[in-house]
C-alpha atoms as a PDB file:
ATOM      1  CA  UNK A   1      69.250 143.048 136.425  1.00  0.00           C
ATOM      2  CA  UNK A   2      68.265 140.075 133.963  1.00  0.00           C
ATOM      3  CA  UNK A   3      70.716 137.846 132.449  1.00  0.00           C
ATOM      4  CA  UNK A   4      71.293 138.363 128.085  1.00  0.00           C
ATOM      5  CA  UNK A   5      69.834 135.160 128.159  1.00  0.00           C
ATOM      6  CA  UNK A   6      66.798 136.466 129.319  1.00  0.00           C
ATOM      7  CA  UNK A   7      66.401 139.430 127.368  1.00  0.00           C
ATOM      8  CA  UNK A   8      66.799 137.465 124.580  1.00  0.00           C
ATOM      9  CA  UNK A   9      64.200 134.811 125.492  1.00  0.00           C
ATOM     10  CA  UNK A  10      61.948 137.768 125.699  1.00  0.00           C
ATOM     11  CA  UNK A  11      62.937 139.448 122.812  1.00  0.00           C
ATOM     12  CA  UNK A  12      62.426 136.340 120.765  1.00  0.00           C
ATOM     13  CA  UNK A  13      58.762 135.889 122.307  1.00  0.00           C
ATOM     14  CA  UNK A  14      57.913 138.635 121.681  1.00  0.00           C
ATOM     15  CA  UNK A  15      59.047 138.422 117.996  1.00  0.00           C
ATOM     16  CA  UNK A  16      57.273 135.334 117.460  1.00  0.00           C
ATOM     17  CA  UNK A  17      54.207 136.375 118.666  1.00  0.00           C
ATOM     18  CA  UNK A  18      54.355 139.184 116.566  1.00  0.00           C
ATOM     19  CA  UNK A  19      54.996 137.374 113.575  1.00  0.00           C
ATOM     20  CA  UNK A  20      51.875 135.274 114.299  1.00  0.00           C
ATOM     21  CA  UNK A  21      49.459 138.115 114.910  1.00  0.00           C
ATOM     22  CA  UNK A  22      51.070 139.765 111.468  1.00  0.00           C
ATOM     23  CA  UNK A  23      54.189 140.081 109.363  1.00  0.00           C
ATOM     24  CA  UNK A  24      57.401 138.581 110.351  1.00  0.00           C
ATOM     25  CA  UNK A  25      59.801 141.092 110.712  1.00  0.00           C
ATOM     26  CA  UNK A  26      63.521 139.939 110.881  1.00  0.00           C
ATOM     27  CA  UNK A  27      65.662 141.008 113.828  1.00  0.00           C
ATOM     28  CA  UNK A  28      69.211 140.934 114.071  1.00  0.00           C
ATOM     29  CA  UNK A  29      68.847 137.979 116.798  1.00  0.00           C
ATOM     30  CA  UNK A  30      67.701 135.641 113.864  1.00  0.00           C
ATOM     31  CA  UNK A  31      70.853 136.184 112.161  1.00  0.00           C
ATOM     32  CA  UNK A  32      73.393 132.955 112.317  1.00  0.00           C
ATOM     33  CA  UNK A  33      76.827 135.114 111.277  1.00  0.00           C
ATOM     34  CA  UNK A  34      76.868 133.352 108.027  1.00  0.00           C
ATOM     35  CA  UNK A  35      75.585 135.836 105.397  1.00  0.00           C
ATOM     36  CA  UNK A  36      74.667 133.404 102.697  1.00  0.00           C
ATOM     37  CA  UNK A  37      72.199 131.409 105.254  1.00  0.00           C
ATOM     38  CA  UNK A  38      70.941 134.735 107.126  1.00  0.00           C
ATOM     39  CA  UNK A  39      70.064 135.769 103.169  1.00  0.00           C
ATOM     40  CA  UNK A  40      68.113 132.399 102.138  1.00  0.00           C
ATOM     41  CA  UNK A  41      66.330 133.040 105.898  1.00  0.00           C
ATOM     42  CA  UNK A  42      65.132 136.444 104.955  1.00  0.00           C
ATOM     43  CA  UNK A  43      64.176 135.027 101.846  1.00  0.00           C
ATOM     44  CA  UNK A  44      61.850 132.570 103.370  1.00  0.00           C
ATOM     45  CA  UNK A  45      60.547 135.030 106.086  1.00  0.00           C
ATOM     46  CA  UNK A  46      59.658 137.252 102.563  1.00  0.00           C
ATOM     47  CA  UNK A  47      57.633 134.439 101.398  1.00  0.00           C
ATOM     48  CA  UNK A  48      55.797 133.608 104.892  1.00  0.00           C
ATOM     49  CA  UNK A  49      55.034 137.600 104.714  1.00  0.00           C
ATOM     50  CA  UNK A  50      53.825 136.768 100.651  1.00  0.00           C
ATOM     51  CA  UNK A  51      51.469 134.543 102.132  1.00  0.00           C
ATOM     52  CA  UNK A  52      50.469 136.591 105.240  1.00  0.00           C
ATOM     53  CA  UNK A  53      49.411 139.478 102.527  1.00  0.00           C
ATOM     54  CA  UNK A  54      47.504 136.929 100.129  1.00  0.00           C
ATOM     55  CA  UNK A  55      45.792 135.053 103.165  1.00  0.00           C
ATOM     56  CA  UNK A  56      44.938 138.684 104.518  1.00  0.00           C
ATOM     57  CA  UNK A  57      44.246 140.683 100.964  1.00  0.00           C
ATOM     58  CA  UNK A  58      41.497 138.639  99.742  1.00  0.00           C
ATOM     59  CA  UNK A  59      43.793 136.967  97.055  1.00  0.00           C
ATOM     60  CA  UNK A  60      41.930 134.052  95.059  1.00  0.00           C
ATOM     61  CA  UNK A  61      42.875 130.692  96.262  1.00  0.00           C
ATOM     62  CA  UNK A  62      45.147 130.075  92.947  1.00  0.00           C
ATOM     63  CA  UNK A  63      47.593 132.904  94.257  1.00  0.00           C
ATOM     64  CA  UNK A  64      47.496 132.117  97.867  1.00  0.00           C
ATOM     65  CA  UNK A  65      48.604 128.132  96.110  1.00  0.00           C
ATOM     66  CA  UNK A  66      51.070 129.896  94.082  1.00  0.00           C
ATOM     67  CA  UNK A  67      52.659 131.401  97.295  1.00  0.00           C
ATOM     68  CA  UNK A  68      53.048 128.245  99.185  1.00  0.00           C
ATOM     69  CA  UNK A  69      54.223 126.154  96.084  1.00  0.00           C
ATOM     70  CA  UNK A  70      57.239 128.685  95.268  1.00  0.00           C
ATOM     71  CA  UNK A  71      57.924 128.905  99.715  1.00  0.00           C
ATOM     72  CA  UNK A  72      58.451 124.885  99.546  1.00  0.00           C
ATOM     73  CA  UNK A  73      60.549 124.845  96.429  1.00  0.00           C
ATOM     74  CA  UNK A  74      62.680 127.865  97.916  1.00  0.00           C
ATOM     75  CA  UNK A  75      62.967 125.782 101.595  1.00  0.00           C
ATOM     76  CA  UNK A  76      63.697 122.723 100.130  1.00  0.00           C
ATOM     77  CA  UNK A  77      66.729 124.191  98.475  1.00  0.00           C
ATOM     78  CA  UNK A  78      67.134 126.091 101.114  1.00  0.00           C
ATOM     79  CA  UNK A  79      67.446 122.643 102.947  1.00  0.00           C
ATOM     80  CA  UNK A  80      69.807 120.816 100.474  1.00  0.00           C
ATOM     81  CA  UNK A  81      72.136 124.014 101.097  1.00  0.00           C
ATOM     82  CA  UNK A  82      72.414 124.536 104.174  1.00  0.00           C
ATOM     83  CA  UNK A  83      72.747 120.192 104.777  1.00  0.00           C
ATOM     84  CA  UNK A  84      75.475 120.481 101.814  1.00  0.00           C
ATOM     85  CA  UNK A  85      77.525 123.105 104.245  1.00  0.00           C
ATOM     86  CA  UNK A  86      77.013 120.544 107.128  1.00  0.00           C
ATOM     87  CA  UNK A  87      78.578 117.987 105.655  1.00  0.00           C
ATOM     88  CA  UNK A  88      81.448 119.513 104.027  1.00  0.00           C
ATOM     89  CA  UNK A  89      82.153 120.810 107.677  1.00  0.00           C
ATOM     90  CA  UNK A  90      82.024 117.568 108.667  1.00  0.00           C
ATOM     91  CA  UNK A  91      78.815 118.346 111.484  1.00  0.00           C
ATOM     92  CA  UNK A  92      78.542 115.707 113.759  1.00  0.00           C
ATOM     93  CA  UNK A  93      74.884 116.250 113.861  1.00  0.00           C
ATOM     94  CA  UNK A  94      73.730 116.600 110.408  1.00  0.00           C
ATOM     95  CA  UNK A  95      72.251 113.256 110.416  1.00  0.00           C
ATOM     96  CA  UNK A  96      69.632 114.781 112.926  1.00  0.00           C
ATOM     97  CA  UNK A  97      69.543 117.902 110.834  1.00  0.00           C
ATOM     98  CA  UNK A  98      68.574 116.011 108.069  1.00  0.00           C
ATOM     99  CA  UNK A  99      65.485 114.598 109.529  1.00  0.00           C
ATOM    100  CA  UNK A 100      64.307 117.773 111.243  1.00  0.00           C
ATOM    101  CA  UNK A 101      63.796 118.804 107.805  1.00  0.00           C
ATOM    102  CA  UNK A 102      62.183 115.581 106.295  1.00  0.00           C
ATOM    103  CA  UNK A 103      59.832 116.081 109.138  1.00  0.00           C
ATOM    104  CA  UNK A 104      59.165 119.833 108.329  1.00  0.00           C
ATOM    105  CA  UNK A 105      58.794 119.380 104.808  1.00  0.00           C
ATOM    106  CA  UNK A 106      56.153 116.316 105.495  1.00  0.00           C
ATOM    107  CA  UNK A 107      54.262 118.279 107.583  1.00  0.00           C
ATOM    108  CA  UNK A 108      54.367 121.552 105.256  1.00  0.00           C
ATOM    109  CA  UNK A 109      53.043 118.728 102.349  1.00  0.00           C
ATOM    110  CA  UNK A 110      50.341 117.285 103.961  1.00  0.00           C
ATOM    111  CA  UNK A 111      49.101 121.246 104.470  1.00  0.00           C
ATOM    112  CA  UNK A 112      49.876 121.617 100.939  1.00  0.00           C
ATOM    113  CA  UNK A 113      47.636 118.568 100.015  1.00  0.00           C
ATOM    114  CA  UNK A 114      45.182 119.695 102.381  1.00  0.00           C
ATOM    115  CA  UNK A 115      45.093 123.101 100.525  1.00  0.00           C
ATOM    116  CA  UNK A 116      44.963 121.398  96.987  1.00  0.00           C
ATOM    117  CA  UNK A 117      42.016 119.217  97.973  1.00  0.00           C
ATOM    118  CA  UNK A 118      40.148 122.618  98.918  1.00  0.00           C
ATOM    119  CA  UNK A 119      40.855 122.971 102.562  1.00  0.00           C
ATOM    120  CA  UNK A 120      42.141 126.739 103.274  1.00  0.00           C
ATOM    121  CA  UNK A 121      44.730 126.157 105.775  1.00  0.00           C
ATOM    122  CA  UNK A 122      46.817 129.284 104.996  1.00  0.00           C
ATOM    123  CA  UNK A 123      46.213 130.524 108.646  1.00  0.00           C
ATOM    124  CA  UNK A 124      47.482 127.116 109.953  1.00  0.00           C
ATOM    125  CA  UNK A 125      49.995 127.119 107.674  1.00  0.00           C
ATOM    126  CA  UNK A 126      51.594 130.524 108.351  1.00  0.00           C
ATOM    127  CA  UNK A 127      51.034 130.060 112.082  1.00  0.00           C
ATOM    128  CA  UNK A 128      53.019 126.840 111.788  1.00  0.00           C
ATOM    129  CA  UNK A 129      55.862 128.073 109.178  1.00  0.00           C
ATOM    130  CA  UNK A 130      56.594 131.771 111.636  1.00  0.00           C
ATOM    131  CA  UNK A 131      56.528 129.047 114.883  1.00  0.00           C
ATOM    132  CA  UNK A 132      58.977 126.677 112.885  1.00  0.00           C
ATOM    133  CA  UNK A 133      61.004 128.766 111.703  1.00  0.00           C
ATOM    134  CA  UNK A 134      61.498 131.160 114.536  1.00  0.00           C
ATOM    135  CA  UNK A 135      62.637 128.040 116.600  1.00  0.00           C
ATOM    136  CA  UNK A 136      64.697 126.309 113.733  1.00  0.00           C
ATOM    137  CA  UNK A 137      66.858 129.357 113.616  1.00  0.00           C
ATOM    138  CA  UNK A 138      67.310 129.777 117.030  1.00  0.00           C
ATOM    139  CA  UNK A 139      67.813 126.354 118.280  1.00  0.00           C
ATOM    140  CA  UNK A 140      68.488 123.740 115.419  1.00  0.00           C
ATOM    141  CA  UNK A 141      70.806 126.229 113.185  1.00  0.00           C
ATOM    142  CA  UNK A 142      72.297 127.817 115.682  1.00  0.00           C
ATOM    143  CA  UNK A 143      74.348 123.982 117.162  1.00  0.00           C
ATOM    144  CA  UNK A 144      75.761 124.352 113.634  1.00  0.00           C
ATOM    145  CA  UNK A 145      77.096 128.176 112.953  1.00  0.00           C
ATOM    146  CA  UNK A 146      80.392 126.934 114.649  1.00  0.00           C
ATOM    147  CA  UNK A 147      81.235 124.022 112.490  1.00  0.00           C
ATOM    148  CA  UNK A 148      80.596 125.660 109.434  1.00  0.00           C
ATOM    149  CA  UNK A 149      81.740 129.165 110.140  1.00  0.00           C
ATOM    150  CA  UNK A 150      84.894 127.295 111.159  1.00  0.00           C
ATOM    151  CA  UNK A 151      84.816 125.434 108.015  1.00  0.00           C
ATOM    152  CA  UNK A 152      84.229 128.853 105.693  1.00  0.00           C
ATOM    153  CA  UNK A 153      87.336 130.714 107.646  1.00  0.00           C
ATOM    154  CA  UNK A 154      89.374 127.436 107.218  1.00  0.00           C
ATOM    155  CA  UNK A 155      88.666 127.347 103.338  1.00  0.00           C
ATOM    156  CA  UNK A 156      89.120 131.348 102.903  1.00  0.00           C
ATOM    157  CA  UNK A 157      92.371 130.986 104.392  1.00  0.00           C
ATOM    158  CA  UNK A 158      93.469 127.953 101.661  1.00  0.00           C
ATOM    159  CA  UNK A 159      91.924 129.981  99.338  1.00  0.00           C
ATOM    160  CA  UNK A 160      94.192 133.068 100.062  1.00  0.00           C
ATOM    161  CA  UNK A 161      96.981 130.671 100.124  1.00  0.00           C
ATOM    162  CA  UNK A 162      96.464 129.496  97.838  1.00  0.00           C
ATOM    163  CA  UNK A 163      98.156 132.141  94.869  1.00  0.00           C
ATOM    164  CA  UNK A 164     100.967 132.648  97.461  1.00  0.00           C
ATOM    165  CA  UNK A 165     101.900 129.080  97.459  1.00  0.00           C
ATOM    166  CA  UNK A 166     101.370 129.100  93.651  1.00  0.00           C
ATOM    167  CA  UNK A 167     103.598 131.308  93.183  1.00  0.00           C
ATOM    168  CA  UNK A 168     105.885 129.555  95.154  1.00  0.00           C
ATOM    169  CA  UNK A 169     105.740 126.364  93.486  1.00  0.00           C
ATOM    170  CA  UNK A 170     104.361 127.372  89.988  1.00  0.00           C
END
């Protein structure tokens, strides 16, 4: 009988090359136990799917543009979250984090250039974003859930505290 670990490696293969042959359909295994990320995720795999349909559905090049320009904006806040919860947890990795996604987001530009100066790379593109993404989640995020969840349970419990001991001392 095969180890979880296995079953997993499979299931996420064959997600992935799902995803590349068509839409990106979120599993359970993407999620990271931190609703607020696992929503801004499914957010992103809803504009990777956007694109899939325009790329697929004929769309004029101006929509397809449209698609990409509002998936950037929505990863790169996506980004500045998801570093902001790194550091108030105090990550000891979120340096590294960090320039994962500088990387990312200057090789998802120079597509977007590409794509501005005429080239259609929306193929490329989604190829790249369901490979990136697939593999952020699973390796990258997934060194941080711990820190942060820890962080979230620690600041729930001040906050619930919080009006007992203001009571107290109120």
């Amino acid at each position: 009988m095969p180890d979880s670990g296995f079953i997993i490696k499979t299931r996420y293969l064959t997600n992935l090359q799902e995803a590349i042959m068509g839409k990106l359909i979120w599993t359970a295994d993407l999620d990271t136990g931190i609703d607020v990320i696992d929503k801004q995720h499914r957010r992103i795999v809803d504009y990777i799917n956007q694109l899939h349909d325009a790329r697929t559905s004929g769309h004029k090049q101006e929509d397809i543009g449209k698609v990409i320009d509002e998936l950037v904006d929505y990863t790169m806040s996506h980004f500045a979250f998801e570093e902001s919860m790194q550091e108030e947890a105090n990550y000891p990795f979120l340096k590294a984090h960090k320039k994962v996604h500088e990387l990312f987001t200057k090789r998802v530009g120079s597509y977007q250039e590409r794509f501005r100066l005429g080239e259609d790379v929306s193929e490329e593109l989604n190829n790249l974003l369901v490979t990136w993404l697939f593999n952020h989640i699973k390796r990258d995020d997934a060194d941080y859930v711990e820190s942060v969840k820890q962080n979230l349970e620690q600041h729930d419990f001040i906050t619930k505290k919080k009006g007992f001991f203001s009571r107290l001392f109120g």
